[in-house]
Protein backbone atom coordinates (compact mmCIF):
# COMPACT_ATOMS: atom_id res chain seq x y z
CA UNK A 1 -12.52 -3.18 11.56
CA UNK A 2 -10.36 -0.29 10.40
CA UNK A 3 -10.86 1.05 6.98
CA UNK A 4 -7.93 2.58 5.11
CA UNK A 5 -7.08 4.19 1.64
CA UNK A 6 -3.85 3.75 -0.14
CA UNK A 7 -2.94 5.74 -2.34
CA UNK A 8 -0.03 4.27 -5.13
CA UNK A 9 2.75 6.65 -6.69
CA UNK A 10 5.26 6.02 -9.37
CA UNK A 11 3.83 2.73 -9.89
CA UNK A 12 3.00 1.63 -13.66
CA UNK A 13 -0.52 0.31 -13.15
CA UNK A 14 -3.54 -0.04 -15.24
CA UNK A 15 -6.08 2.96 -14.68
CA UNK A 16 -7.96 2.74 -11.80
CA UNK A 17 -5.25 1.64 -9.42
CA UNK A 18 -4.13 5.06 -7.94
CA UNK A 19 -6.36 4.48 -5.15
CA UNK A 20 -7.87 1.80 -3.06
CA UNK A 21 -9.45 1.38 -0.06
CA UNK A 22 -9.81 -1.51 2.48
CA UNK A 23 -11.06 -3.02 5.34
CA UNK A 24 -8.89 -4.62 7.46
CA UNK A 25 -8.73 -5.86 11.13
CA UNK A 26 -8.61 -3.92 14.04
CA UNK A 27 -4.14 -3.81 14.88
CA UNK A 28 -3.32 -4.52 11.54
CA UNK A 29 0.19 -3.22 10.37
CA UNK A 30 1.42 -1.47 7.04
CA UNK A 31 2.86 -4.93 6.28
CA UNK A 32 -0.62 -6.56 6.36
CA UNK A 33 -1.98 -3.17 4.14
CA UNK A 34 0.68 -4.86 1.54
CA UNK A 35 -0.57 -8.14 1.48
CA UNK A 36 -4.02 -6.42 1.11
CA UNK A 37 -2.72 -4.57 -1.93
CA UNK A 38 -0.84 -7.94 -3.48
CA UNK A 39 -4.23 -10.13 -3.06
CA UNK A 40 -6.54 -6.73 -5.02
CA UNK A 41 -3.79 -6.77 -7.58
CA UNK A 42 -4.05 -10.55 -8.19
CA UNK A 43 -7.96 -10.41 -7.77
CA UNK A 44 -7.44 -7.96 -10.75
CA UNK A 45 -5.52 -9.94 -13.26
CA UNK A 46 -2.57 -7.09 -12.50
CA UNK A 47 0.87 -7.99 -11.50
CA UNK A 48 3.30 -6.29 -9.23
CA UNK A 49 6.98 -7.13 -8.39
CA UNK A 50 6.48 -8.11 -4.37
CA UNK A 51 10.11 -6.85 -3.79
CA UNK A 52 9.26 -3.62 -5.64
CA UNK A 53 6.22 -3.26 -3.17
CA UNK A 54 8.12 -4.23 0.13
CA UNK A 55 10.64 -2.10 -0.38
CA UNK A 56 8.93 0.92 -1.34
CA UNK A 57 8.47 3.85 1.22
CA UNK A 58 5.69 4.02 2.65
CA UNK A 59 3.79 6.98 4.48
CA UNK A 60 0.57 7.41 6.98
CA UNK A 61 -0.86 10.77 6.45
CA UNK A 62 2.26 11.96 5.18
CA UNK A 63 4.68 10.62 7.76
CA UNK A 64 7.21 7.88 7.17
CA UNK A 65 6.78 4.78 8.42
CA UNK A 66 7.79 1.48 8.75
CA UNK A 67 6.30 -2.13 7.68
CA UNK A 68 5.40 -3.10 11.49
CA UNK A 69 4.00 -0.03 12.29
CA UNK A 70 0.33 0.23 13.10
CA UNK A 71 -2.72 1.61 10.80
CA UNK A 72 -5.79 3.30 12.30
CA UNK A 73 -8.95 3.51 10.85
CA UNK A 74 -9.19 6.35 8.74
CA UNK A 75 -5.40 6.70 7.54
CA UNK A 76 -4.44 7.43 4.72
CA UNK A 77 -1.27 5.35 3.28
CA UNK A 78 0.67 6.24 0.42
CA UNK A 79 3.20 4.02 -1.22
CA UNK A 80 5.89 5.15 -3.48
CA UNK A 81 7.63 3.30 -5.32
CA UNK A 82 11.55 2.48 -4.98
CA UNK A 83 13.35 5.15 -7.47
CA UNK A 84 16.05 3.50 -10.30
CA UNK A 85 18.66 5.14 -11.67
CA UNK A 86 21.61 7.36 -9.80
């Protein structure tokens, strides 16, 4: 098991959802950290637009990455959310 803490910016979330941390299995993927992050939010009664999430960009310990990438235990992934506007 890997654990890993995400850390959510620019998203409009109730309090207590700037952080989370979670266990996951050993090779898991950034695209597996946001199904973990869907199934908390649900758990919580808190709804987030899936696209929103999927497309946002995501970072592990402050380098881009990508949704196949892989997640080691200990990382630290931050997930912005897609920008509006021009």
């Amino acid at each position: 098991m890997i654990k890993t803490i995400v850390k959510f910016h620019i998203f409009d979330l109730p309090p207590g959802f700037k952080d989370a941390q979670f266990e996951l299995a050993d090779g898991a993927r950034v695209n597996e950290v946001l199904d973990a992050c869907l199934a908390l939010l649900e758990q919580r009664g808190t709804t987030m637009d899936e696209n929103e999430l999927r497309t946002a960009t995501v970072l592990i310990n402050g380098k881009w990455r990508d949704v196949d990438d892989p997640v080691s235990d200990g990382d630290v992934v931050t997930i912005i959310r897609p920008m509006d506007g021009g």
